[in-house]
Every structure is written in structure tokens, then in C-alpha cells.
Protein backbone atom coordinates (compact mmCIF):
# COMPACT_ATOMS: atom_id res chain seq x y z
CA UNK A 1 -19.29 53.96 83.13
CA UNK A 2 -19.49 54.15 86.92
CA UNK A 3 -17.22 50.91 87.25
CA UNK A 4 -14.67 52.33 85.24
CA UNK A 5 -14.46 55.64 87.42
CA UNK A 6 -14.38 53.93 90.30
CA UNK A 7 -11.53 51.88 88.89
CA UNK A 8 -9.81 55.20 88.33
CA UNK A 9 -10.17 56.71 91.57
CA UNK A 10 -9.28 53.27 93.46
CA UNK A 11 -5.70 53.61 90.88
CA UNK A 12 -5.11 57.07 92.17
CA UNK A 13 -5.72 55.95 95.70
CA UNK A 14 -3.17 53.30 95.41
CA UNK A 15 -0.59 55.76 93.62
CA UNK A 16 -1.16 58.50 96.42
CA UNK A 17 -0.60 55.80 99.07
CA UNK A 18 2.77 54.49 96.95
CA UNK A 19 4.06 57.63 96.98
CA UNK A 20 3.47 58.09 100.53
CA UNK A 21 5.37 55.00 100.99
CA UNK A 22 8.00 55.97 99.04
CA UNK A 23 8.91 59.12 101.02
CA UNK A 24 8.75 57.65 104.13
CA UNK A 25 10.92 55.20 103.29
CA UNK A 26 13.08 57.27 101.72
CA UNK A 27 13.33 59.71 105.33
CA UNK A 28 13.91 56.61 106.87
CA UNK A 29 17.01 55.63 104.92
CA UNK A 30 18.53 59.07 105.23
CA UNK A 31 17.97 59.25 108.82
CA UNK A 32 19.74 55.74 108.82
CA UNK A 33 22.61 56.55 106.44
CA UNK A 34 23.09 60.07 108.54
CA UNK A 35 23.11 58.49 112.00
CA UNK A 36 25.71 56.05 110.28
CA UNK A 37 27.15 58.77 109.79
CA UNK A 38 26.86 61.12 112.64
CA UNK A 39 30.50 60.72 114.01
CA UNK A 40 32.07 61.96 110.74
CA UNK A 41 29.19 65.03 111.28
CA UNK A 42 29.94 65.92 114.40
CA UNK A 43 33.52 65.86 114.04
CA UNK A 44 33.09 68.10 110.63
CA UNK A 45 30.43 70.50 112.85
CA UNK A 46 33.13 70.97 115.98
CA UNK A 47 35.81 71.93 113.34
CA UNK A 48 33.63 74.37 111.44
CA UNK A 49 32.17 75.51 115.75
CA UNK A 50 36.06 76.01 116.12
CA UNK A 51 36.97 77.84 113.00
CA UNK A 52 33.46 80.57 113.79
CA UNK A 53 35.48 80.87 117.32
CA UNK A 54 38.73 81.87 116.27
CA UNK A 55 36.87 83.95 113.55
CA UNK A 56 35.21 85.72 116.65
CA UNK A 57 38.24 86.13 118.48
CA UNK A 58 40.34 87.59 115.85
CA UNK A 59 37.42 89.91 114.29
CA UNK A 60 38.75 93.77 115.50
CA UNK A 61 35.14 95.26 116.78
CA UNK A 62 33.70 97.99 114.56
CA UNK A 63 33.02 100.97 115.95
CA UNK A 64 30.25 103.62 114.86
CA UNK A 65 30.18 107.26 115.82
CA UNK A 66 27.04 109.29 115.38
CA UNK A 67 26.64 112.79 114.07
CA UNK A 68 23.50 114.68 114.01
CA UNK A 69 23.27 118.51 113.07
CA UNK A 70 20.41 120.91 111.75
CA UNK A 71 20.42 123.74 109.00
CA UNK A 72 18.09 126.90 109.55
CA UNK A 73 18.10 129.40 106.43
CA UNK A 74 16.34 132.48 106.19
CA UNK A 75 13.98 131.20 103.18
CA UNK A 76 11.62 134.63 103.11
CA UNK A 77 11.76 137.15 100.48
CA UNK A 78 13.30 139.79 102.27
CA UNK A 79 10.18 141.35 102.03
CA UNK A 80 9.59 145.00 102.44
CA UNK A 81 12.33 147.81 103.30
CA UNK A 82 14.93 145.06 102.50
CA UNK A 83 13.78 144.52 99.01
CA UNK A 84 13.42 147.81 97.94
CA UNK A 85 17.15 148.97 99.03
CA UNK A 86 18.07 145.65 97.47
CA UNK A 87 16.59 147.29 94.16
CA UNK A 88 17.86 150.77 95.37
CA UNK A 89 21.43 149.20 95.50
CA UNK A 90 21.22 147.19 91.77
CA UNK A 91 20.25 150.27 90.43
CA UNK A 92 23.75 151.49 91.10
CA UNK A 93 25.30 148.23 90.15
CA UNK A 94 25.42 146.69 93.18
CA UNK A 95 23.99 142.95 93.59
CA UNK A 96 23.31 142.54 97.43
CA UNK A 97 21.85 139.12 96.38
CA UNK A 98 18.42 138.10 95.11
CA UNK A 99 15.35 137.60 97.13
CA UNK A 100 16.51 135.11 99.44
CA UNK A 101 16.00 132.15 97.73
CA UNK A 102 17.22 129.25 99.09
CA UNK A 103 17.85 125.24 98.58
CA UNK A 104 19.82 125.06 95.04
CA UNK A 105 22.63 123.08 95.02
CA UNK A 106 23.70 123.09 99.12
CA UNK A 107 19.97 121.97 99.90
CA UNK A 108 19.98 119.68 102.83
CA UNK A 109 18.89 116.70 100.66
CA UNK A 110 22.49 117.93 98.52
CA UNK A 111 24.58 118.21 101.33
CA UNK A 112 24.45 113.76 101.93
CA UNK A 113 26.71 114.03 97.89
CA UNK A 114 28.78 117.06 99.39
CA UNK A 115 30.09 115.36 102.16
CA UNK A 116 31.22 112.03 100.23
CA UNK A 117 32.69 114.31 97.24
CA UNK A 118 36.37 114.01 96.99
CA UNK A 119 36.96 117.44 97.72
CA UNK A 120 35.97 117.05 101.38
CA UNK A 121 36.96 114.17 102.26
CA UNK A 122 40.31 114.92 101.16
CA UNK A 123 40.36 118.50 103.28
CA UNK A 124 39.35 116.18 105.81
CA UNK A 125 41.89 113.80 105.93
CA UNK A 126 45.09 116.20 105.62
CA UNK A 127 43.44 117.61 108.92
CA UNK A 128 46.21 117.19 111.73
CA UNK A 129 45.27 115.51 114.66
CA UNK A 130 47.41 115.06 117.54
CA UNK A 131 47.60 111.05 118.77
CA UNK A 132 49.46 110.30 121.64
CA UNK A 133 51.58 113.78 121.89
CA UNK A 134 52.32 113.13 117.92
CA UNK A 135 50.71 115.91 115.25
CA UNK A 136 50.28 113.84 111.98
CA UNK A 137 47.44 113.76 109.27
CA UNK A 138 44.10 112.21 109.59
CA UNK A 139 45.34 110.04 106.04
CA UNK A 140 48.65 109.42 107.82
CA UNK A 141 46.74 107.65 111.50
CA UNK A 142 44.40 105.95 109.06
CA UNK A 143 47.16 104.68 106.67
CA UNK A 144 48.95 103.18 109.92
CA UNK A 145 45.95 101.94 112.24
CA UNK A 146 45.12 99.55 109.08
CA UNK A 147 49.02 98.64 108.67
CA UNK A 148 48.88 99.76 104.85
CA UNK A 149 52.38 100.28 104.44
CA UNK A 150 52.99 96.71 105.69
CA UNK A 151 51.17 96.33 102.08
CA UNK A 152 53.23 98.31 100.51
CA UNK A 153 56.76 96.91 101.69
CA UNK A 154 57.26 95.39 98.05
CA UNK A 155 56.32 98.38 96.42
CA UNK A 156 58.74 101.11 96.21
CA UNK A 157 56.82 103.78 95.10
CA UNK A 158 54.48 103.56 97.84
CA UNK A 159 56.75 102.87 100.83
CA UNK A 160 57.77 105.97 101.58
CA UNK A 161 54.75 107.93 100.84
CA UNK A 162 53.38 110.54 103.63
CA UNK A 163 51.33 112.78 104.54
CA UNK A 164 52.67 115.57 106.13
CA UNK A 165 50.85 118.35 108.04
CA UNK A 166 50.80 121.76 105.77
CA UNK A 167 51.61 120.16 102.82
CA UNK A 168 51.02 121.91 99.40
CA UNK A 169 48.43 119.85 97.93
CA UNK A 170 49.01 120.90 94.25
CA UNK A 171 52.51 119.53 94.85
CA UNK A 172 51.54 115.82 95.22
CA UNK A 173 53.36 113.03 93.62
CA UNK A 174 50.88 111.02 91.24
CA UNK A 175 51.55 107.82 94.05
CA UNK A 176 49.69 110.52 96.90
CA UNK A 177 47.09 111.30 94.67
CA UNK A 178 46.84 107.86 93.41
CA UNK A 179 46.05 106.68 97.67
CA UNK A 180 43.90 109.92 98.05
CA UNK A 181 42.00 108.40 95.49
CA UNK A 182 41.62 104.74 97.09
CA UNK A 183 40.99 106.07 100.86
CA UNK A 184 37.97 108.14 99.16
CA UNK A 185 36.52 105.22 97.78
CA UNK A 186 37.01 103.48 101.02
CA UNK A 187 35.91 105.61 103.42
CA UNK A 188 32.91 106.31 101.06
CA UNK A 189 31.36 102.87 100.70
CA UNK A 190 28.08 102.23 102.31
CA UNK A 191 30.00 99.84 105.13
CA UNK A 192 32.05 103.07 106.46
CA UNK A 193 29.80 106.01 105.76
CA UNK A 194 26.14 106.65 106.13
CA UNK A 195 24.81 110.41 105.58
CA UNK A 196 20.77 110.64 105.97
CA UNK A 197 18.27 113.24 106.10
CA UNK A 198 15.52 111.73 108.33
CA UNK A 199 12.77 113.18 107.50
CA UNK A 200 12.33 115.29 103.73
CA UNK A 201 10.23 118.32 105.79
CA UNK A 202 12.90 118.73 108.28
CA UNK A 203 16.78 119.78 107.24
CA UNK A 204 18.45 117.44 110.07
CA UNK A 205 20.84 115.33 108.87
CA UNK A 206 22.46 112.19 110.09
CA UNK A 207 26.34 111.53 110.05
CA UNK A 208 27.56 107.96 110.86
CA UNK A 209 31.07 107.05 110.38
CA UNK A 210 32.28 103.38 111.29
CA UNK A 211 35.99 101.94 111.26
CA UNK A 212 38.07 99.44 113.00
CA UNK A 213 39.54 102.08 115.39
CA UNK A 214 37.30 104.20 117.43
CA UNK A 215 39.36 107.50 118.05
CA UNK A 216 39.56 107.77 114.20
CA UNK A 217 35.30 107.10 113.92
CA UNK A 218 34.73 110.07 116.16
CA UNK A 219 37.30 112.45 114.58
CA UNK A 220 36.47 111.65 111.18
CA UNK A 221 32.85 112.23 111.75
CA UNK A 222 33.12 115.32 113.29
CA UNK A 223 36.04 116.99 110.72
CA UNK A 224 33.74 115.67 107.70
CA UNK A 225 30.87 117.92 109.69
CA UNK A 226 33.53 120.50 110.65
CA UNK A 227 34.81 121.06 106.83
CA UNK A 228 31.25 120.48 105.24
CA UNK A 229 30.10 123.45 107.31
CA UNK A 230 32.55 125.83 106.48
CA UNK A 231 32.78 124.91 102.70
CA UNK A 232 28.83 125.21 102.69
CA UNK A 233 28.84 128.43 104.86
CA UNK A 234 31.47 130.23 102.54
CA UNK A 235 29.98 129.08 99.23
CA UNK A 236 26.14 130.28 100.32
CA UNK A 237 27.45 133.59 101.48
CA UNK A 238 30.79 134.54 98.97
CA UNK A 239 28.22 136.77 96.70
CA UNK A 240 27.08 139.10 99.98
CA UNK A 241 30.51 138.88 101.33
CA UNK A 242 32.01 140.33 98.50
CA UNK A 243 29.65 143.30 98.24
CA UNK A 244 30.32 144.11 101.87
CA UNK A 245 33.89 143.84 101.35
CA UNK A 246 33.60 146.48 98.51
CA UNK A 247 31.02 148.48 100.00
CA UNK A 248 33.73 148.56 103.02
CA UNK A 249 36.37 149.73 100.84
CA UNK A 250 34.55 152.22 98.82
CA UNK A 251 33.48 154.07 102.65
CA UNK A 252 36.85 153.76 103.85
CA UNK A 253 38.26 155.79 100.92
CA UNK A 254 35.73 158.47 101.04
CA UNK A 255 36.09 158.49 104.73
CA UNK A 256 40.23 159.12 103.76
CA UNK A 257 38.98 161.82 100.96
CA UNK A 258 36.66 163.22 103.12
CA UNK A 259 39.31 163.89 106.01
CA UNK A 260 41.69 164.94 103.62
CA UNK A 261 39.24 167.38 102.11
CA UNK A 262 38.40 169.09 105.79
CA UNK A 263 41.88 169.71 106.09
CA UNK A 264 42.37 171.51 103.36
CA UNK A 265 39.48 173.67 103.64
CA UNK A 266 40.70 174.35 107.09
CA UNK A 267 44.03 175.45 105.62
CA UNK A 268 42.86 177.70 102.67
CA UNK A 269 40.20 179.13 105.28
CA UNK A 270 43.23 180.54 107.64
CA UNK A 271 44.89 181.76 104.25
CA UNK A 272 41.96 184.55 104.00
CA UNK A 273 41.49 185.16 107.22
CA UNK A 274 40.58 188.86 106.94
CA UNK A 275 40.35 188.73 103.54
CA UNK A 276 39.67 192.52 101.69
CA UNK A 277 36.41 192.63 100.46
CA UNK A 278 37.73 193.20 97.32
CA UNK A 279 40.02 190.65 96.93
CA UNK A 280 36.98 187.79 97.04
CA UNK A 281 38.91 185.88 94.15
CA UNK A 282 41.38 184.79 96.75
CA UNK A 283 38.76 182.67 98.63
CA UNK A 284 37.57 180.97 96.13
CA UNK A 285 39.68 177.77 96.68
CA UNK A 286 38.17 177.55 100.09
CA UNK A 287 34.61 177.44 98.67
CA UNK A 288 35.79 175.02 96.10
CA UNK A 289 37.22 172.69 99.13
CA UNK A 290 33.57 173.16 101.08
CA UNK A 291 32.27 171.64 97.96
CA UNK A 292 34.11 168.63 97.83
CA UNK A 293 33.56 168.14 101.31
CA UNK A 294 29.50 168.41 100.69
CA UNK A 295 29.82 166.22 98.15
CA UNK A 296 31.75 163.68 99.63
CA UNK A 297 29.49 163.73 102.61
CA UNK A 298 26.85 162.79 100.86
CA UNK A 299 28.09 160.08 98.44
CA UNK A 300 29.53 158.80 102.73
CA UNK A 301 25.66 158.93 103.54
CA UNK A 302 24.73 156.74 100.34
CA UNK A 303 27.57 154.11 100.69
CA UNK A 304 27.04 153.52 104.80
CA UNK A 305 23.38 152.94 104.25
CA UNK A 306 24.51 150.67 101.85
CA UNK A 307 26.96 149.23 103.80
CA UNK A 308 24.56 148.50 106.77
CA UNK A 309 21.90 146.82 104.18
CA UNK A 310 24.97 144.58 102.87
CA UNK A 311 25.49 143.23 106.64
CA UNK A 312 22.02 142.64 107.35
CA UNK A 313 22.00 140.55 103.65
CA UNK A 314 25.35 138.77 104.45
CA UNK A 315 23.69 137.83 108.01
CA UNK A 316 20.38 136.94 105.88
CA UNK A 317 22.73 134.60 103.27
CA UNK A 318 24.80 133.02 106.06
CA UNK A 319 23.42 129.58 107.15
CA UNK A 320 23.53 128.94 110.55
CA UNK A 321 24.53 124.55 110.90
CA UNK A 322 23.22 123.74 114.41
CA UNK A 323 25.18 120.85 115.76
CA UNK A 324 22.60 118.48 118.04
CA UNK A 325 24.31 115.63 119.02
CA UNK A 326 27.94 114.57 118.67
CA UNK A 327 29.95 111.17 119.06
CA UNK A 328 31.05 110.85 122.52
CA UNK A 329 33.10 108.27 123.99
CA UNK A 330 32.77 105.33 124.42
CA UNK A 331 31.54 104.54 120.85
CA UNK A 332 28.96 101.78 120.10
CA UNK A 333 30.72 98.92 119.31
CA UNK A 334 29.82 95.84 117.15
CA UNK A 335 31.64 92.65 118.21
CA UNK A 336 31.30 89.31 117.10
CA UNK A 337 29.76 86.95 119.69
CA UNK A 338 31.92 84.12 120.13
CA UNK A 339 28.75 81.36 120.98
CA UNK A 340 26.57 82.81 117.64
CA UNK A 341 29.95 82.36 115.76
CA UNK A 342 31.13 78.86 116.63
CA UNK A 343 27.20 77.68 116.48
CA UNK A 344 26.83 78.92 112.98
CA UNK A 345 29.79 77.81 111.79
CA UNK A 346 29.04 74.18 113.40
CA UNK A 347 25.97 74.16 112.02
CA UNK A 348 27.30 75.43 108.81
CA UNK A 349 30.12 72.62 107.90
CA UNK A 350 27.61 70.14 108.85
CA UNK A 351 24.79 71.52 106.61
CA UNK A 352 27.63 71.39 104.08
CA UNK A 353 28.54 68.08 104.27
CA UNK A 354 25.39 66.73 104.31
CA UNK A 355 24.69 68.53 100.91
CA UNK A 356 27.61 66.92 99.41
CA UNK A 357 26.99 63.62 100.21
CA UNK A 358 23.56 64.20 99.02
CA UNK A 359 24.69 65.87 95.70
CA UNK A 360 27.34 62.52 95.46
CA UNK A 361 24.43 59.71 95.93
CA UNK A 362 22.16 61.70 93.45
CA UNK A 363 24.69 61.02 90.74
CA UNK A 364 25.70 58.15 91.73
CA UNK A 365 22.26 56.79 91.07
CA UNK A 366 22.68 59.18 87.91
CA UNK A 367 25.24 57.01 86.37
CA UNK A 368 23.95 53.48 87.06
């Protein structure tokens, strides 16, 4: 029993050291049959080194411009005096706004899906901008910094398409929508637009907009910031605005009434002037005018406190967007190194051709 497992380990030996052999020798004949090779390599490696250097040299450099701003809402209660007008004013059917609740759907973890909706971006490119003493459209330098009309030479429907400043946007041909459409899919992607909140706790948010052109990068980062702010700003605050508005009205037509009422009393009041005792019924349209003007008075006392609680709730709504840092010039910008190019492509035709004549002697052997 002990011969035979010793006859067993001595055949495994043997097997271990053939295959041990066999690699070798088979490192050895590809080292051989590449050096045989090696002038057809290096020729095929300073063709693919030349084609990563023109690559290089043609590449346009990407440029990235860097937006950072902060949001600070009022996220108390209102607490105290505040609430209770607040309830003081519902009872009379007025809504001065809740309780100062805030987040919902412009929540700074929100605003990332604002900024890349379609509405927005498309505000923000029918911005004008003035380039080199000419006022056109954001769309319209985008459209011709990326030669897209060259694109469009064989198509007649898109040729003439622009985007001119003050346009009517309901008025747009299906072909204008049609490239609204593609340049907010573009400029959306992950490779041209970034929009982070760095850290969940804290409502700063991170803007980075990169492009082949850098004066576009920097204005497009800061209009998207620009139009995302006001569109924000106006939304959170359109229910406390209102109520001011017609709390404003209502105490400018009492003040009118009011005025108009003290001039009448003051009229009927010289009509009696020495009125006989006896003829009392004579004054009493001047009493009736002192009435109105009591009255009105008061309902003037009501509707300014009111007033002034609206204003301190439309300041309470009203976000205030903090911008921290914006893209100055000159922009970081990402070029293609022309050495790291023409090495990797080198080494990458050679690698190449080395794995197709590897793949070609493999089935070569294959169909012997």
C-alpha cells in the first residue's frame, strides 16, 4: 500500500514538473515569435502613438465653471404674537400662510431636479447675452459655438431656425421646440451638468456646468442659478404676496372712503353752522357722515394691523439664496496631454495586435 502511494505522488511530481516545462517553453516561443516580430510592433505602436497625438491636438479643452450658493429659511413656527394674528386674520378669511413650514417640494435636496427641469433651462437659454458687442440668445451662442447649423445645411426646416431675443415662446414653430427639446437633454447629461448638495444637514448646493467654450460655462452656470432663484423665490412666497397685495388694496380704498367721508362731514357741518335749536333735523346728515367716518376708522385700524402682520409673513415666506462662490475667469480647464495620449495609444495598437495574432494561432491550432 505504501509503494503504490509513493508511486502516485512520484506521477504527480513528474506531471507538476511537465507542466512547468510546458509553460516555460511555451513563454519562450512567444517571446521568440514576438521579437520576430517586433518591427511590425513597433511600427503598428508609433502609428497608434501618432493617431493619440493628433487626437490630443485636435481635442477642444473642456472647461468647468463652479457654482456654489446657500438657502436659509425661516423653519420656526411663528410662534407666539405671530401665530395668534395668523389665527386672528383666518378668522376673517384671510390665509397669511400656515405655520412656517418649510422643505416640500423646493427643499434643497428638490432644487438639484428643478434646475435640470425643462422649464428652466429653457428660461435660461432664451436669456440674451451680449458676445462681442452682439445681443443674441444663450440657445442662439450655443447653437453656433458647436457649428450646429453646419448640421443642419441639408435640412431645410432647421436652417433657418433662431432664436431671437423677446421672442413669444408660445409662438414657436414645432422645429424650435423640437431643438429646445435636444439642447435640454444635452445640456442635462451627467458630462455637462452636475448639481449636488454636499452635505444632507446643510442646504448648500453645488452648481457645475462644463462645455467646450468657457464664456458659455460661466454664463450658463450662473443664469441656471440666476432663474432657479427667482422661480423658487416667487413660488415659496406667491400665497403671502397675494394677501399683502389684497390687504394693500382693501387699506387703500378705505383710506379713499375715509377721505371722502371727512369731506363731506366737513361740508354738511358748514351747512348748519348756527343751526336753530329747533331745527336739529337739519343736522342729522352731519352725524350720519361722523358715523361713517368712525366706522371706517376703525375697519382702517383692523386692515393696517393686518397689513403689517402680512409683511412680516411675506418677509418670513421669502427665502433668502446666499450666493458663496461664483465661476470666475479663467475657468479650470481639462486638456488632453499630448505624451499620455500618444503613449496610450502606442501601447494600445500594439496590445491589439498582439491579441490578434494570438486569437489567429489559437485557431489555427483549432483547425489542424
Amino acid at each position: 500500500m505504501a509503494l503504490e502511494n509513493n508511486q502516485i505522488e512520484n506521477s504527480n511530481n513528474d506531471n507538476d514538473e511537465i507542466s512547468l516545462k510546458e509553460l516555460i517553453i511555451k513563454i519562450k516561443n512567444w517571446a521568440s515569435f514576438l521579437i520576430n516580430k517586433w518591427k511590425i510592433i513597433l511600427l503598428i505602436s508609433l502609428i497608434g502613438g501618432m493617431i493619440g497625438f493628433l487626437v490630443a491636438t485636435n481635442r477642444k479643452p473642456i472647461y468647468t465653471a463652479v457654482l456654489t450658493f446657500a438657502m436659509d429659511e425661516d423653519k420656526g413656527g411663528g410662534g407666539g404674537g405671530l401665530s395668534g394674528a395668523i389665527g386672528l386674520a383666518s378668522s376673517l378669511g384671510l390665509d397669511l400662510g400656515g405655520g412656517g413650514t418649510s422643505g416640500g417640494a423646493f427643499a434643497a435636496s428638490n432644487l438639484a431636479e428643478l434646475m435640470k427641469s425643462q422649464y428652466i433651462i429653457e428660461k435660461v437659454l432664451l436669456e440674451p447675452i451680449q458676445i462681442n458687442g452682439d445681443n443674441i440668445s444663450l440657445a442662439e451662442y450655443y447653437i453656433r459655438f458647436n457649428n450646429l447649423r453646419e448640421n443642419w445645411k441639408n435640412k431645410t426646416n432647421l436652417k433657418n431656425i433662431q432664436f431671437n431675443i423677446g421672442a413669444d415662446r408660445s409662438k414657436f414653430k414645432l422645429q424650435q421646440d423640437s431643438i429646445l427639446h435636444f439642447l435640454h437633454k444635452k445640456l442635462t447629461s451627467p458630462d455637462n451638468l452636475i448639481i449636488q448638495q454636499k452635505d444632507k444637514k446643510v442646504s448648500i448646493l453645488t452648481i457645475e456646468v462644463t462645455s467646450k467654450d468657457e464664456l458659455f460655462s460661466k454664463i450658463f452656470c450662473e443664469t441656471l442659478a440666476a432663474q432657479t432663484t427667482n422661480f423658487y423665490v416667487e413660488t415659496k412666497s406667491k400665497k403671502a404676496r397675494n394677501n399683502t397685495n389684497i390687504l394693500q388694496n382693501q387699506a387703500d380704498s378705505i383710506k379713499n372712503e375715509l377721505n371722502n367721508s371727512i369731506s363731506l362731514v366737513a361740508s354738511e357741518t358748514d351747512n348748519v353752522y348756527n343751526l336753530n335749536p329747533s331745527l336739529n333735523i337739519k343736522g342729522a346728515p352731519s352725524k350720519k357722515r361722523q358715523i361713517n367716518v368712525t366706522a371706517n376708522v376703525e375697519v382702517l385700524k383692523q386692515i393696517m394691523i393686518q397689513l403689517e402682520l402680512s409683511k412680516i409673513n411675506l418677509r418670513k415666506e421669502t427665502p433668502l439664496i446666499q450666493i458663496i462662490d461664483h465661476p470666475i475667469l479663467p475657468l479650470k480647464k481639462d486638456k488632453l496631454s499630448r505624451l499620455v495620449s500618444t503613449i496610450i495609444g502606442g501601447l494600445s495598437t500594439s496590445f491589439i495586435y498582439i491579441f490578434i495574432l494570438a486569437i489567429n494561432i489559437f485557431y489555427k491550432k483549432i483547425m489542424k
